[in-house]
Structures are given as structure tokens and as C-alpha cells.
C-alpha atoms as a PDB file:
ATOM      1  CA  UNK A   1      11.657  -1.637 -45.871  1.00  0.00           C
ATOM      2  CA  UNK A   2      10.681   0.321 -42.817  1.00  0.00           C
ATOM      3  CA  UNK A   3      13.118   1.118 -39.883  1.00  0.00           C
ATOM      4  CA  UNK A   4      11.787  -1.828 -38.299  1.00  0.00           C
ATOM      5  CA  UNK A   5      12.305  -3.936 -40.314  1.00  0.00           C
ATOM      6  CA  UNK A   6      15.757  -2.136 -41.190  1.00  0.00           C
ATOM      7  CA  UNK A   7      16.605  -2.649 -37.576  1.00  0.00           C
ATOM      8  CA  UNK A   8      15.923  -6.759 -37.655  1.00  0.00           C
ATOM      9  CA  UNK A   9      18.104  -7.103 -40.831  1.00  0.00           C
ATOM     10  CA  UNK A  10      20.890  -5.317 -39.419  1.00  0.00           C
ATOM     11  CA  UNK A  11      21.083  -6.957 -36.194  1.00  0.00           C
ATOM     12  CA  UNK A  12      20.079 -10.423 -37.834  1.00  0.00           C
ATOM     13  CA  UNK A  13      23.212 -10.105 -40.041  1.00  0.00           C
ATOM     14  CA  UNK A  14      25.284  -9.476 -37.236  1.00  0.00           C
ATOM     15  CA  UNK A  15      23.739 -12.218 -34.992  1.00  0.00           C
ATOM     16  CA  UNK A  16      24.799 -15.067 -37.883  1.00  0.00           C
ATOM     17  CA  UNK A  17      27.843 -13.892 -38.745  1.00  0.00           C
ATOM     18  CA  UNK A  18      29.096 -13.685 -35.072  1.00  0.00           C
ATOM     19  CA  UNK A  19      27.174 -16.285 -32.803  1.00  0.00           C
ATOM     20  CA  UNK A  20      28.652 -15.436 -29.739  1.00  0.00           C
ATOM     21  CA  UNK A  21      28.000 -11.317 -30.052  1.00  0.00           C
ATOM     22  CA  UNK A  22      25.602 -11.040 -27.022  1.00  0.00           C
ATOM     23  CA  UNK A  23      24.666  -7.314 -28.324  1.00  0.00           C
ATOM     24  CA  UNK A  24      23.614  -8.104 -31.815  1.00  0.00           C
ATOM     25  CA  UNK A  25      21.724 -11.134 -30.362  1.00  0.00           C
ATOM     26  CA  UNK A  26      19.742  -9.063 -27.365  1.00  0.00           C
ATOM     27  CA  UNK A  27      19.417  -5.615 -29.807  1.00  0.00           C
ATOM     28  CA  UNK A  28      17.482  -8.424 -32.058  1.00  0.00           C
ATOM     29  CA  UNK A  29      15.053  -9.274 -29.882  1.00  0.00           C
ATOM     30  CA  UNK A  30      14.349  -6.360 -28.419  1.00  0.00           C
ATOM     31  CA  UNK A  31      13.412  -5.531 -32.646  1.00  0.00           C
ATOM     32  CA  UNK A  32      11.534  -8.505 -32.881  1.00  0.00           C
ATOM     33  CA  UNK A  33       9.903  -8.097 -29.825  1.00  0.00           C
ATOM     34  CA  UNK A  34       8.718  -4.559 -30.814  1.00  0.00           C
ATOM     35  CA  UNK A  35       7.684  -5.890 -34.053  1.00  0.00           C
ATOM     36  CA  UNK A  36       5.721  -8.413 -32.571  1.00  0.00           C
ATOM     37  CA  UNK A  37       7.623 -11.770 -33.481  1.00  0.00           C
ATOM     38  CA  UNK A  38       7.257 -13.160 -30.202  1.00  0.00           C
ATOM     39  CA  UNK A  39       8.558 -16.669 -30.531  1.00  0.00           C
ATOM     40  CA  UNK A  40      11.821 -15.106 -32.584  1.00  0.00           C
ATOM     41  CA  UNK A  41      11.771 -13.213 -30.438  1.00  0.00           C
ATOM     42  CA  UNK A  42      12.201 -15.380 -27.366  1.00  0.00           C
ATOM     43  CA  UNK A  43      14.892 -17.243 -29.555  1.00  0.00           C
ATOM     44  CA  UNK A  44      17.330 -14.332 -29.021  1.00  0.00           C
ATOM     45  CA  UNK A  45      16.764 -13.675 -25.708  1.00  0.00           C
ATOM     46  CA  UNK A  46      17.777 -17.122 -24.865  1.00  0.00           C
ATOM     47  CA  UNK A  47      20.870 -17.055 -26.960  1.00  0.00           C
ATOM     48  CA  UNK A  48      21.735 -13.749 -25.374  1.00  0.00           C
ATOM     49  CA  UNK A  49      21.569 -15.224 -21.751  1.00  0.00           C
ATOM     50  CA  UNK A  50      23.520 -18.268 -22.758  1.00  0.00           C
ATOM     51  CA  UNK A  51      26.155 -15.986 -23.362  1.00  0.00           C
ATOM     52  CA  UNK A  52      25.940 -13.274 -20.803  1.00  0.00           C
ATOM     53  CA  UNK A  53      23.821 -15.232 -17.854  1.00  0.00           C
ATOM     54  CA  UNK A  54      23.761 -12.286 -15.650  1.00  0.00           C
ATOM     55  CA  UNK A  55      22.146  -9.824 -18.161  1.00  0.00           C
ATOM     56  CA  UNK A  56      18.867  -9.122 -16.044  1.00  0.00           C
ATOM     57  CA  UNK A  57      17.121  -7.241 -18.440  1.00  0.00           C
ATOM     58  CA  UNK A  58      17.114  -9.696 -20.733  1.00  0.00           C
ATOM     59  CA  UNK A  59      15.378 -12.073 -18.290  1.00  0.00           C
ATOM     60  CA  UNK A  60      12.307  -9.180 -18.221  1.00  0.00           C
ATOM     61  CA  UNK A  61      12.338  -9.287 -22.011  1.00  0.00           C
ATOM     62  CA  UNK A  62      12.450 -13.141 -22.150  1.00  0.00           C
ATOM     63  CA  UNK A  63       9.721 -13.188 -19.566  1.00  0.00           C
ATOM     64  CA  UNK A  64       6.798 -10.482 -21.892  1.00  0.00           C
ATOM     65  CA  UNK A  65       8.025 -12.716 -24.810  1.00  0.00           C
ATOM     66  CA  UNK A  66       6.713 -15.977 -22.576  1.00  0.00           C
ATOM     67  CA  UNK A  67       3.688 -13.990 -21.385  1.00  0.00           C
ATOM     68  CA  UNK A  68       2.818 -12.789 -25.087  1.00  0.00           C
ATOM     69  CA  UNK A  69       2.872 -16.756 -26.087  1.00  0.00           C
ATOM     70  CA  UNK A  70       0.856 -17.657 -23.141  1.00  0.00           C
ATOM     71  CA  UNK A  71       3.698 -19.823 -21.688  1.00  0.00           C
ATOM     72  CA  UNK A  72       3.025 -18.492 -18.177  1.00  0.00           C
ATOM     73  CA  UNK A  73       4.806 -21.165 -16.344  1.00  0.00           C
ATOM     74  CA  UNK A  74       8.136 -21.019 -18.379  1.00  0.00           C
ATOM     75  CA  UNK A  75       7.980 -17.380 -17.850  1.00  0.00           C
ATOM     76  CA  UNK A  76       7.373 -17.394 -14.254  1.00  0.00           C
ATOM     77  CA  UNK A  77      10.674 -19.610 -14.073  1.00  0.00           C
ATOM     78  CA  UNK A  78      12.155 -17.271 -16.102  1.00  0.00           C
ATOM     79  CA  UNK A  79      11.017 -14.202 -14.343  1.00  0.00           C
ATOM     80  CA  UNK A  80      11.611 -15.226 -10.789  1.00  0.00           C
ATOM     81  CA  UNK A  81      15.228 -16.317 -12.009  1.00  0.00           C
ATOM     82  CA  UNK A  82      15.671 -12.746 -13.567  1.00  0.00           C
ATOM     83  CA  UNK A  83      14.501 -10.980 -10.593  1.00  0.00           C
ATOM     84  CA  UNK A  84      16.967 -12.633  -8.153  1.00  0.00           C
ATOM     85  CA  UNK A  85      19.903 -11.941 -10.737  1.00  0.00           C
ATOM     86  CA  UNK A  86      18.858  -8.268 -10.788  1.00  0.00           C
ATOM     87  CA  UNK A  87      18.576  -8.325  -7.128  1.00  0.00           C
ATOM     88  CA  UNK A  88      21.937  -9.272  -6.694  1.00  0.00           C
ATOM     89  CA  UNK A  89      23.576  -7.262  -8.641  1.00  0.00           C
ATOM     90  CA  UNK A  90      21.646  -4.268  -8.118  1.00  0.00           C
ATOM     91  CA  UNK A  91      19.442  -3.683 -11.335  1.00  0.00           C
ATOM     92  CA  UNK A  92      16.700  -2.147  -9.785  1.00  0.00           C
ATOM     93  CA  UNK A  93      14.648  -1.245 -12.659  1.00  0.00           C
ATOM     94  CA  UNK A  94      14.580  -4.851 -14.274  1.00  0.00           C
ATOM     95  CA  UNK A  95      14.181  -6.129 -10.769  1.00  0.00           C
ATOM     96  CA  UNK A  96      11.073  -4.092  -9.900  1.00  0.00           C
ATOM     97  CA  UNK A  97       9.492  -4.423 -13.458  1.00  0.00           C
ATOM     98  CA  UNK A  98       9.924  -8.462 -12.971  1.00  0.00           C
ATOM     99  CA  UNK A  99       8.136  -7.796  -9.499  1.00  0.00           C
ATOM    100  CA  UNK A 100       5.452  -6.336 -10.972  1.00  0.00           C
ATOM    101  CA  UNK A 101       5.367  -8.990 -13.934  1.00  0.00           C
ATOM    102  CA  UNK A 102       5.257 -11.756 -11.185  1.00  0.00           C
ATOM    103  CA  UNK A 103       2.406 -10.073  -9.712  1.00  0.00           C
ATOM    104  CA  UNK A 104       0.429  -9.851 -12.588  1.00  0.00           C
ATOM    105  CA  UNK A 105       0.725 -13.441 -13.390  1.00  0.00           C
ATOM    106  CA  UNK A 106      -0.445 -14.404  -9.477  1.00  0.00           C
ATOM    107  CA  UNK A 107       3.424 -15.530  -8.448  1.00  0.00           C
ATOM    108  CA  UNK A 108       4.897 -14.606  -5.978  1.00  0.00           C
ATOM    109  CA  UNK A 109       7.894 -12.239  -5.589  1.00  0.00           C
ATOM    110  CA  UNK A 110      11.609 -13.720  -4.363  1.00  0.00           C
ATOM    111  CA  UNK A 111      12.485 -11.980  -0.698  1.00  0.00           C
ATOM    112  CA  UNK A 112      15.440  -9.009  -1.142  1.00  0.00           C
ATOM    113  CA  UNK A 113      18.706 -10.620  -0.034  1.00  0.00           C
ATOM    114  CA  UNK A 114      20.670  -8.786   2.444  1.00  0.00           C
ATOM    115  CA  UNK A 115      24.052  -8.508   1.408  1.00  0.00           C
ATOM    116  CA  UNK A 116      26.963  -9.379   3.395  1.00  0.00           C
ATOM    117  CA  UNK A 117      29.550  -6.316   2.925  1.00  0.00           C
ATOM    118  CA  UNK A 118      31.947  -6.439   5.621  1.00  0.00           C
ATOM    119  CA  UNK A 119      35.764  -5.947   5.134  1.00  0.00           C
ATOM    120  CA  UNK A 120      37.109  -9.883   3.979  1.00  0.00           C
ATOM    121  CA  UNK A 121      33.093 -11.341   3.648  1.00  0.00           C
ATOM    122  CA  UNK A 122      32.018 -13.039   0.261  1.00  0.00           C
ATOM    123  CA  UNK A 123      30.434  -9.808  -0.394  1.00  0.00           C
ATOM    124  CA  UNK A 124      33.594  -7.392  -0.277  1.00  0.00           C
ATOM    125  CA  UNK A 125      34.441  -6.015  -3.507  1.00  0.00           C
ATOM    126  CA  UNK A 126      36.289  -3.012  -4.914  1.00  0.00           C
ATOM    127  CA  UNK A 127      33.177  -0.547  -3.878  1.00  0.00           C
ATOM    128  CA  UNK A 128      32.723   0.207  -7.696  1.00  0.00           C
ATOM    129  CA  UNK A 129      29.509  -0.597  -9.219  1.00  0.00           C
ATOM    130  CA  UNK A 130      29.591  -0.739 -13.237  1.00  0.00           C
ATOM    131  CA  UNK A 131      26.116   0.334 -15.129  1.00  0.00           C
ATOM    132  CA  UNK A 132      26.428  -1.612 -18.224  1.00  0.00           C
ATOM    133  CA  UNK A 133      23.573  -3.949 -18.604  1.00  0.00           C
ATOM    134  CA  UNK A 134      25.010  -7.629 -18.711  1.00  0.00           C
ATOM    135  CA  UNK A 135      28.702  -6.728 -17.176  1.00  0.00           C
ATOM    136  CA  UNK A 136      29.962  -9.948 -15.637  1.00  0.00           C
ATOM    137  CA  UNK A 137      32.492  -8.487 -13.422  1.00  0.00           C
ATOM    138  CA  UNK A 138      29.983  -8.154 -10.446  1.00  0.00           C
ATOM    139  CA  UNK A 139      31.783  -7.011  -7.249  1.00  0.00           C
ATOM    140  CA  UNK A 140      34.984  -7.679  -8.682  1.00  0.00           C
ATOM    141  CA  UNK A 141      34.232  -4.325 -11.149  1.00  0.00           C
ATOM    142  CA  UNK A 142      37.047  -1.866 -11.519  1.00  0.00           C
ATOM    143  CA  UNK A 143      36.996   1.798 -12.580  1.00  0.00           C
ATOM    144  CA  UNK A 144      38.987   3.186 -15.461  1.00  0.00           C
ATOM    145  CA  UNK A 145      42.042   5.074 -14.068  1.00  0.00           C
ATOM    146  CA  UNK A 146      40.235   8.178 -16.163  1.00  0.00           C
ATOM    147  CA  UNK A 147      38.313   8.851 -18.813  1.00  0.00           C
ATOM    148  CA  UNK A 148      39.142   6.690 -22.108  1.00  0.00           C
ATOM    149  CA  UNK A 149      38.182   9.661 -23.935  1.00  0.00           C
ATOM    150  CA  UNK A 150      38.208  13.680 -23.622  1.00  0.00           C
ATOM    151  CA  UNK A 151      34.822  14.511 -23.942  1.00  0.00           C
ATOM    152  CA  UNK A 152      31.139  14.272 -22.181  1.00  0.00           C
ATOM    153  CA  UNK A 153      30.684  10.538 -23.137  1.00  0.00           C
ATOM    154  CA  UNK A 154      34.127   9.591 -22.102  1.00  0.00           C
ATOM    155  CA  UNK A 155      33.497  11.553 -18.235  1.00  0.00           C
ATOM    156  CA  UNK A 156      30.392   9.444 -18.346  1.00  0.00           C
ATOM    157  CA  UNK A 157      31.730   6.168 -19.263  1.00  0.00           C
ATOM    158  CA  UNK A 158      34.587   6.678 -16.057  1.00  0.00           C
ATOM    159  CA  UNK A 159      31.677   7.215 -13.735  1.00  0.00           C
ATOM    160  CA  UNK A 160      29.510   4.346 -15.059  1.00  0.00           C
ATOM    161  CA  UNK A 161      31.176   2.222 -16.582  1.00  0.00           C
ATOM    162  CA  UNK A 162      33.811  -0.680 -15.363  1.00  0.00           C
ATOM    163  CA  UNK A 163      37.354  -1.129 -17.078  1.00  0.00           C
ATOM    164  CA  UNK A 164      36.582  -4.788 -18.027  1.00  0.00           C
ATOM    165  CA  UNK A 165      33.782  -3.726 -20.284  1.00  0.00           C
ATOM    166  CA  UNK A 166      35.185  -0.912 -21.751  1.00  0.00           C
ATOM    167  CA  UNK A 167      38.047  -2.864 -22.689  1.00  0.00           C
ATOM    168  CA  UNK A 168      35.580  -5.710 -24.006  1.00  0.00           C
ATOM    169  CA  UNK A 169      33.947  -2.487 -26.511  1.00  0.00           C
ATOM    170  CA  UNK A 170      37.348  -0.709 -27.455  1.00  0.00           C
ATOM    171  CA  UNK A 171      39.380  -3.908 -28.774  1.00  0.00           C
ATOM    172  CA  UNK A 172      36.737  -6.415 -29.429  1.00  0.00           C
ATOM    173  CA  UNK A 173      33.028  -5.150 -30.017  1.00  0.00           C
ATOM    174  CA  UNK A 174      34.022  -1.880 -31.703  1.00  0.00           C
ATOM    175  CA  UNK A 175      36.158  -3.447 -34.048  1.00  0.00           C
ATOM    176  CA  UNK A 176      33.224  -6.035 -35.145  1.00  0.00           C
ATOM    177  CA  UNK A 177      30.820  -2.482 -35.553  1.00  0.00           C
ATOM    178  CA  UNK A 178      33.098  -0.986 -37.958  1.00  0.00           C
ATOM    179  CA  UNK A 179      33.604  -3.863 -39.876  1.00  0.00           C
ATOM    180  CA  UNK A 180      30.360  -5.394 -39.971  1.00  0.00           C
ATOM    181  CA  UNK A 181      28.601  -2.325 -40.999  1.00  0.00           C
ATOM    182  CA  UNK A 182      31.477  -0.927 -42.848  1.00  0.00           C
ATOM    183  CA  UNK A 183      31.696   2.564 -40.884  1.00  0.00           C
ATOM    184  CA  UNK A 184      33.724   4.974 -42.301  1.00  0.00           C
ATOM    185  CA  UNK A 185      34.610   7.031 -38.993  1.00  0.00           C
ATOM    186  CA  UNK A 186      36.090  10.113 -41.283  1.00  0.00           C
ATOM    187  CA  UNK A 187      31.941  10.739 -42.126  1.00  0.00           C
ATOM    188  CA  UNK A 188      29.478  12.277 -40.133  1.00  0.00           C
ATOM    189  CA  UNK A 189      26.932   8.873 -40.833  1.00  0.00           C
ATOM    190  CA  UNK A 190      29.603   6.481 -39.756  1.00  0.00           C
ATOM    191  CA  UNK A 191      30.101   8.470 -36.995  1.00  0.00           C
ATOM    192  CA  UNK A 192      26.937   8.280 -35.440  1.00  0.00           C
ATOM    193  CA  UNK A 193      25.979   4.858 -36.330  1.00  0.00           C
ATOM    194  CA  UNK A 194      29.008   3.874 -34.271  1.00  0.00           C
ATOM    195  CA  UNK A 195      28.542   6.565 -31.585  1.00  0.00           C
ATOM    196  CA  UNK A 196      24.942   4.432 -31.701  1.00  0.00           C
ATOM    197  CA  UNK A 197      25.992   1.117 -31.368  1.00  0.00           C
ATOM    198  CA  UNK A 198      28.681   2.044 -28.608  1.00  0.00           C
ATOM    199  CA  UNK A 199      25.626   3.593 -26.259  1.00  0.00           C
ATOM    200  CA  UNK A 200      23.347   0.357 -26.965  1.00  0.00           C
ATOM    201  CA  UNK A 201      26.360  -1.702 -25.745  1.00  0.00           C
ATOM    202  CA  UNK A 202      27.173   1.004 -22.797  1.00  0.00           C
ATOM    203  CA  UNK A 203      23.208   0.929 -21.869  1.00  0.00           C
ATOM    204  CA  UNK A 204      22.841   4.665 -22.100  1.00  0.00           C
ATOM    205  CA  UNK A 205      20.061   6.511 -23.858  1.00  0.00           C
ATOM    206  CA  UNK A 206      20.035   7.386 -27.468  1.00  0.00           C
ATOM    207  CA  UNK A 207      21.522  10.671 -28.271  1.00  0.00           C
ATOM    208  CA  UNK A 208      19.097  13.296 -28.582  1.00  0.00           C
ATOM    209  CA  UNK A 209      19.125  14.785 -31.494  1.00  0.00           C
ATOM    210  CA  UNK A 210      20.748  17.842 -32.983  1.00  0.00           C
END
């Protein structure tokens, strides 16, 4: 098999033997999607939402999926949706590539909502504003006290990265990795496959390599 096609196994494996892994499930359609399989596609993007609603990226996948399948008004729904969760919690890059998505299509483009910010408004929060694509925690985000490990990754995941989702990678989604794809962290390959999965769930870039 190719890498491709290496790729969709892997993450297809995952996907059925934990329904409710949001990674496995958007990772698989962003293979499928690359590979062409629109309407498969599609199917994991939806799945992924249902579990992580606020995921705005996955909206802008969902919506070239739509587009690809000519379903232009499902994925105008879906894209004007996508744009105003992006908007709101600050995902400018989804949010302008859904803009420009909207315009190609002949749609128009939701207004930018002004945030309310003020000391004890519905828009207070804890002034900390975690990167992951898909957190949940909004507003309410919280930085780690320090870094949750002694090294470049670890001073990056402090700055960009709330506590909640950390947490959510260290004793949940890490665990699933390891086991799933049988890592053995005492080699150099298991290593880096789970050094790999952590940055797909983190939303950083692949490591460059050596």
C-alpha cells in the first residue's frame, strides 16, 4: 500500500475501535479527503463535529467535501455555521478560508461579532486563549501552571495550549496512541510516531525532519 492509503487504514482502525475519538475520526477525513473519497470523506467530518461541535476547521473541511459532491446548499449551511463558530472563538484562518469559500459559492458572509469583554460581562474569561483546534473550554481556558515537560515542545504547549486539553492528551488520548498502535516509547520509531500523533492532536506542524 502507499502512505495514503497507509494513513486511511491506520486512522480507520482507530476510528472503529474507539467511536467517540474525535482525532482518529477528523485525521480520517482529512486522508480521505486528500485521497479523493469525498462522500467518506464527509462521513468523518460529521462524526468528528458530533463529538467536538466547536472544531471550526472541521466545518471548512466538511464544507470542500460538500462543494466536491456538488451539494452547494448543505455546504453553504455548513460553511456559514463554521464561520460563525470560528468567529467566536477566534480561529481566524478557518474563519477567513470559509469567507472566501462562501464567496465563491455566491453566499454571503456572516457580520464579525463584537465581543462583549468587560470585567463580570458574558464575555469575561480567564484572558487565556488555547490554540488547539477543537478545545471546548472557550473563554473558560486555563494555562498550565508550567510546562508539562522540559523541553521545546513542552515551552510551546504552556504558551499554546490550555490545561483542560493537555490533560484530555496525557491521561486519555495518549494512552489510546500507545496502545492502539502498540508504541514502544524505549525506540526511536515509537517515539516519533507518538511525538506525531501528539502534534496532530496539539494542531502544530509536523516536525521537520532531521
Amino acid at each position: 500500500m502507499n502512505n495514503l492509503a497507509d494513513q486511511i487504514a491506520r486512522f480507520r482502525n482507530m476510528a472503529q475501535e474507539d467511536p467517540d475519538n474525535d482525532l482518529a475520526h477528523f485525521r480520517l477525513g482529512q486522508f480521505l479527503l486528500d485521497d479523493g473519497q469525498y462522500e467518506e470523506a464527509a462521513k468523518s467530518f460529521r462524526r468528528t463535529l458530533e463529538l467536538t461541535p466547536e472544531f471550526s476547521k472541521v466545518f471548512q473541511l466538511l464544507g470542500e467535501c460538500l462543494i466536491k459532491l456538488d451539494q452547494k446548499a448543505e455546504a453553504v449551511e455548513v460553511l456559514t455555521k463554521g464561520w460563525t463558530t470560528a468567529d467566536d472563538r477566534g480561529d481566524r484562518m478557518p474563519r477567513d478560508a470559509m469567507a472566501k469559500l462562501l464567496q465563491q459559492l455566491g453566499a454571503p458572509v456572516p457580520q464579525k461579532q463584537i465581543a462583549i469583554t468587560d470585567e463580570g460581562s458574558p464575555g469575561a474569561g480567564t484572558g487565556f486563549r488555547c490554540e488547539r483546534p477543537g478545545c471546548m473550554e472557550g473563554k473558560r481556558a486555563v494555562q498550565l501552571p508550567a510546562p508539562p515537560v522540559p523541553d521545546a515542545i513542552g515551552l510551546r504547549i504552556h504558551t499554546d495550549i490550555c490545561a483542560a486539553c493537555w490533560t484530555l492528551w496525557w491521561k486519555d488520548l495518549s494512552i489510546k496512541v500507545i496502545n492502539e498502535l502498540r508504541l514502544d516509547l524505549s525506540s526511536e520509531g515509537g517515539q516519533f510516531e507518538y511525538d506525531r500523533n501528539m502534534r496532530e492532536f496539539m494542531g502544530f506542524e509536523p516536525e521537520p525532519p532531521k
